[in-house]
Protein backbone atom coordinates (compact mmCIF):
# COMPACT_ATOMS: atom_id res chain seq x y z
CA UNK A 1 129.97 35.61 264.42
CA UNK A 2 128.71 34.92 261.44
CA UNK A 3 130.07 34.13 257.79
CA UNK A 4 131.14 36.80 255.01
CA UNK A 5 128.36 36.23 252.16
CA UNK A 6 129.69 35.52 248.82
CA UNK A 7 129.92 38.97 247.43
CA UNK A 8 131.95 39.84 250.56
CA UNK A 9 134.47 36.79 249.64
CA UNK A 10 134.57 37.97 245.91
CA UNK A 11 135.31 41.59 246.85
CA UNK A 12 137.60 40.63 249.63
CA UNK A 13 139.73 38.81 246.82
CA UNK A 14 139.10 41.47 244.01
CA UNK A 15 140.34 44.28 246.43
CA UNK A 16 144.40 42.90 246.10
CA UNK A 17 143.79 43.24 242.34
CA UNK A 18 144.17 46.87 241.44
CA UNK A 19 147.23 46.94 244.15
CA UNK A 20 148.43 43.76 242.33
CA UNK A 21 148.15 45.57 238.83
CA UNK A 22 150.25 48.89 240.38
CA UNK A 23 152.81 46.24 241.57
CA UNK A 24 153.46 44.56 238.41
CA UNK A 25 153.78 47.21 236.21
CA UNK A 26 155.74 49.18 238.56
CA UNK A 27 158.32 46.63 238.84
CA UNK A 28 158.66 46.08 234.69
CA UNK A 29 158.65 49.85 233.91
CA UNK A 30 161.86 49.80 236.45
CA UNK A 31 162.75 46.96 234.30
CA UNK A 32 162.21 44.20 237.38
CA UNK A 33 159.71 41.23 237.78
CA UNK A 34 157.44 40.63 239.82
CA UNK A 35 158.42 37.20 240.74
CA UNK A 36 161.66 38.46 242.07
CA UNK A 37 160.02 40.00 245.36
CA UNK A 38 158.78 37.62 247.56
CA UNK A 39 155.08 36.61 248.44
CA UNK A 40 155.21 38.79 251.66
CA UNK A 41 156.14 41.38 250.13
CA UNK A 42 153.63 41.13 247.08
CA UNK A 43 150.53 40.87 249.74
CA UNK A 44 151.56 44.14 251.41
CA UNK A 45 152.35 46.25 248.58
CA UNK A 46 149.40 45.63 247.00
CA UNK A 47 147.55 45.91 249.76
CA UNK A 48 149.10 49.36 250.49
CA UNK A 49 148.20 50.15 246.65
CA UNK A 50 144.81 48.55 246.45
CA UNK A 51 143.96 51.60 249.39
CA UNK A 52 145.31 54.27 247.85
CA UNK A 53 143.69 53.29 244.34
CA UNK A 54 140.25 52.56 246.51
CA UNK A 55 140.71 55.75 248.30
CA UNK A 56 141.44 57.91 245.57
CA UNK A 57 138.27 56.77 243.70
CA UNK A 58 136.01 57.84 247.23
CA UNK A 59 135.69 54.27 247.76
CA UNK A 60 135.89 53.78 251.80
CA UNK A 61 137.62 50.65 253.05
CA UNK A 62 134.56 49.36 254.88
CA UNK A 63 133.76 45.83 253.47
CA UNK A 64 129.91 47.31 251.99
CA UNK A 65 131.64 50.15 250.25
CA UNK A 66 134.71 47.98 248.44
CA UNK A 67 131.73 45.14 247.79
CA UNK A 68 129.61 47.17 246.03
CA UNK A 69 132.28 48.99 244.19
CA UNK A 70 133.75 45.61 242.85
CA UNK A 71 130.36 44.80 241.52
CA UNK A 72 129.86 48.58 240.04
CA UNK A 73 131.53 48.75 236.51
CA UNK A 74 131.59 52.44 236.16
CA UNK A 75 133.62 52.38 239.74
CA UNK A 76 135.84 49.79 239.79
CA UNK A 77 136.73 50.53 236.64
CA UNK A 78 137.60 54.01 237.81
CA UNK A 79 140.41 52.57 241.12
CA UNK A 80 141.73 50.21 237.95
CA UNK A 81 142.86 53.44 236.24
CA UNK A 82 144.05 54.67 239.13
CA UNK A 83 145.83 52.33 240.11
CA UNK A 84 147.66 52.49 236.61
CA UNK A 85 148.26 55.95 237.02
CA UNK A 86 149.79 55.19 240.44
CA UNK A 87 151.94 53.27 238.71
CA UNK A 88 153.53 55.57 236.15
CA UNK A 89 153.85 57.94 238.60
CA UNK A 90 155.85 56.18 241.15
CA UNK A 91 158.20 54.95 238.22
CA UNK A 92 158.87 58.69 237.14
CA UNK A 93 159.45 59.72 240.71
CA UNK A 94 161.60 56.56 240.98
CA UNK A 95 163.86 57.35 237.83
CA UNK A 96 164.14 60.86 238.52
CA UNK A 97 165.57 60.17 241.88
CA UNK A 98 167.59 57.58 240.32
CA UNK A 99 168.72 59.67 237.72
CA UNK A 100 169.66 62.53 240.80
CA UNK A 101 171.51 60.37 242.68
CA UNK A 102 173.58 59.27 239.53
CA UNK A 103 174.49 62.97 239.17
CA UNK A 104 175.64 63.73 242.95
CA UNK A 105 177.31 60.40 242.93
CA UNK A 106 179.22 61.27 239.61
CA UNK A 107 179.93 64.73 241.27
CA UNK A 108 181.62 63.37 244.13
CA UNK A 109 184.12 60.96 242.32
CA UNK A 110 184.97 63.96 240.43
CA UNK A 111 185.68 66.03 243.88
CA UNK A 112 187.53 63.51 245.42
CA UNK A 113 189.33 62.52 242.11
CA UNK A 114 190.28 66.35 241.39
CA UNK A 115 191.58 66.69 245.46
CA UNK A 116 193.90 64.13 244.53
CA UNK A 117 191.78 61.36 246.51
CA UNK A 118 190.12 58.04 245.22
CA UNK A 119 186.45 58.23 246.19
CA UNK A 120 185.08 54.47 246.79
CA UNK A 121 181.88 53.62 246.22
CA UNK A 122 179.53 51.61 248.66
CA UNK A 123 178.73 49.30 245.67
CA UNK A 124 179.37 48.70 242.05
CA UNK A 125 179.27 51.94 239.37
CA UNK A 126 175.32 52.59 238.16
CA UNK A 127 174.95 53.30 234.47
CA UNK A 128 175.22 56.59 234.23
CA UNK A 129 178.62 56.78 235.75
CA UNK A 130 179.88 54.06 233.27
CA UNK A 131 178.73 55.44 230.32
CA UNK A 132 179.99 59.34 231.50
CA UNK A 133 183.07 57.94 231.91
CA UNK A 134 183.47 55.70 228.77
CA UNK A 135 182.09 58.38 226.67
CA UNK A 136 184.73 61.59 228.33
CA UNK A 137 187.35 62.63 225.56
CA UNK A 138 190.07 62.38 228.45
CA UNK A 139 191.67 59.45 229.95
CA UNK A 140 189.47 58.13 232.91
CA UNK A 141 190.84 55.61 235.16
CA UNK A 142 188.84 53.18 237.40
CA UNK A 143 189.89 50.88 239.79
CA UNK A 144 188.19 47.37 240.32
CA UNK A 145 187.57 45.75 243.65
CA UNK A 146 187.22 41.74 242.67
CA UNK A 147 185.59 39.54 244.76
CA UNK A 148 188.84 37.28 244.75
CA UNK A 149 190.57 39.89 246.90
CA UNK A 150 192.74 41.21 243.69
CA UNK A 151 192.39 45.03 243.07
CA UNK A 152 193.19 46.44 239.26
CA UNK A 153 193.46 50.32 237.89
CA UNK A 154 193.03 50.77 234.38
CA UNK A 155 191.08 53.06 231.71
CA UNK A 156 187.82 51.96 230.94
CA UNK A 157 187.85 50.52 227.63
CA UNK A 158 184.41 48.83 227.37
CA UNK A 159 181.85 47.94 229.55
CA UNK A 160 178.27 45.97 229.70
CA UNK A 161 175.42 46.92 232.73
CA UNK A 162 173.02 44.08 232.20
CA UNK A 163 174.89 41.82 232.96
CA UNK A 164 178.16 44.29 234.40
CA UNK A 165 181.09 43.60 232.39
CA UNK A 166 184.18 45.93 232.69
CA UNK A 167 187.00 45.90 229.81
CA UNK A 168 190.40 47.49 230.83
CA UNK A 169 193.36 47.28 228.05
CA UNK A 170 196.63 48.65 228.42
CA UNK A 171 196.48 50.99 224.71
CA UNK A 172 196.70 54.32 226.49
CA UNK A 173 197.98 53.21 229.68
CA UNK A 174 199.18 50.16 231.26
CA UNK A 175 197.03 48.25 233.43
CA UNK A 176 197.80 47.95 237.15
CA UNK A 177 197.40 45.53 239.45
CA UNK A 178 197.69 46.27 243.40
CA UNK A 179 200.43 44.05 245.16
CA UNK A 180 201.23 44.54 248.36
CA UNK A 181 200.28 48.39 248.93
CA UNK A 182 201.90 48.84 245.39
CA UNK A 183 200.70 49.29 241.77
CA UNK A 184 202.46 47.22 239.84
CA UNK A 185 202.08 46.77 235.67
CA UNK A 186 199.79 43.44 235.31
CA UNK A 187 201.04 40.94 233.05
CA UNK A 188 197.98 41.16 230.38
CA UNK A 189 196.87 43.52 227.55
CA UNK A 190 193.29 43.13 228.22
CA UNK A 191 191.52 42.78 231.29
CA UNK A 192 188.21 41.31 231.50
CA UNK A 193 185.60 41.51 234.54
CA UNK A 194 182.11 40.55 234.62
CA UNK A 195 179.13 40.92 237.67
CA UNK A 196 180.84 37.51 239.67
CA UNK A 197 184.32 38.91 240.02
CA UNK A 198 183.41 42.39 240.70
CA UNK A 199 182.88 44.07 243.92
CA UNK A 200 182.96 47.16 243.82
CA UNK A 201 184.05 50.20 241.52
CA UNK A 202 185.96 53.46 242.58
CA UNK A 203 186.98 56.39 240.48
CA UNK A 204 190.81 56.40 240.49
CA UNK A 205 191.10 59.83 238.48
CA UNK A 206 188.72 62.19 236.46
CA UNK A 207 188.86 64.97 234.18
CA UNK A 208 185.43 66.81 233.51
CA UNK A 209 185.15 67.80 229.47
């Protein structure tokens, strides 16, 4: 068996580099980092990008084809943009679907809200929900899960995503606190909740403009 020559080394390396580049820019134009995955991870997604970029460009996965496009300008130039492209495209698809499943989650809360039901959600509010609701002209209720075990309704006052922050007051209704299967008034104006006491979010009543 004998040893890969240098050129083979060099494109062997070189070939995680376009996937590498799709990677990155995928996870800042979704507004993460890259050093939040972890190292497995990084290998096979840019492995799994550096062959579609490679293939896309007619570039087989052979180790003489991906050597000698490495070393051809013109060509490896070509999987680069690619590879780019691959990029943008995957963060459109991902923001649309985002943006879908935003709606149909919205739409739901407002079912359930309208049936006379509180729809919970399997995790905390997105965005889109939060601002929705903060912006509606009619009173919009929420209900907080903490992470302490305590469990608040209240209308949404103000509220932060980056880091989550929830503001409840009591100036157009009072604030609620669940004791004992009960809502009871809480003993507070203003209720303040950021990312480390919340849990989860639920819509406790909505009115669609």
């Amino acid at each position: 068996m004998s040893l890969p020559t240098k050129d083979e080394a060099i494109a062997f390396v070189l070939f995680f580099f376009p996937g590498f580049l799709t990677l990155w820019l995928l996870l800042e134009l979704s507004g993460t980092h890259i050093k939040d995955r972890t190292d497995l991870e990084k290998i096979i997604l840019s492995s799994i990008f550096s062959v579609f970029s490679f293939l896309a460009t007619g570039v087989s996965l052979q180790t003489e084809s991906i050597s000698q496009a490495v070393f051809d300008i013109s060509k490896i130039s070509s999987v680069f943009l690619v590879s780019v492209g691959l990029a943008i495209c995957l963060t459109i698809i991902i923001k649309v679907w985002k943006y879908l499943i935003d709606v149909t989650s919205l739409r739901i809360q407002s079912f359930w809200s309208h049936s006379g039901r509180s729809y919970t959600s399997s995790e905390t509010c997105c965005s889109y929900i939060l601002r929705h609701l903060f912006n509606s002209k009619n009173k919009t209720e929420i209900i907080i899960f903490a992470n302490s075990g305590e469990v608040y309704k209240g209308i949404l006052e103000g509220y932060n995503t980056d880091p989550l922050e929830i503001i409840l007051t009591s100036s157009k209704k009072p604030i609620l606190e669940l004791k004992n299967g009960k809502w009871k008034e809480f003993d507070g104006y203003l209720l303040y909740l950021n990312e480390t006491d919340i849990k989860r979010i639920s819509l406790a009543s909505y009115v669609e403009d």
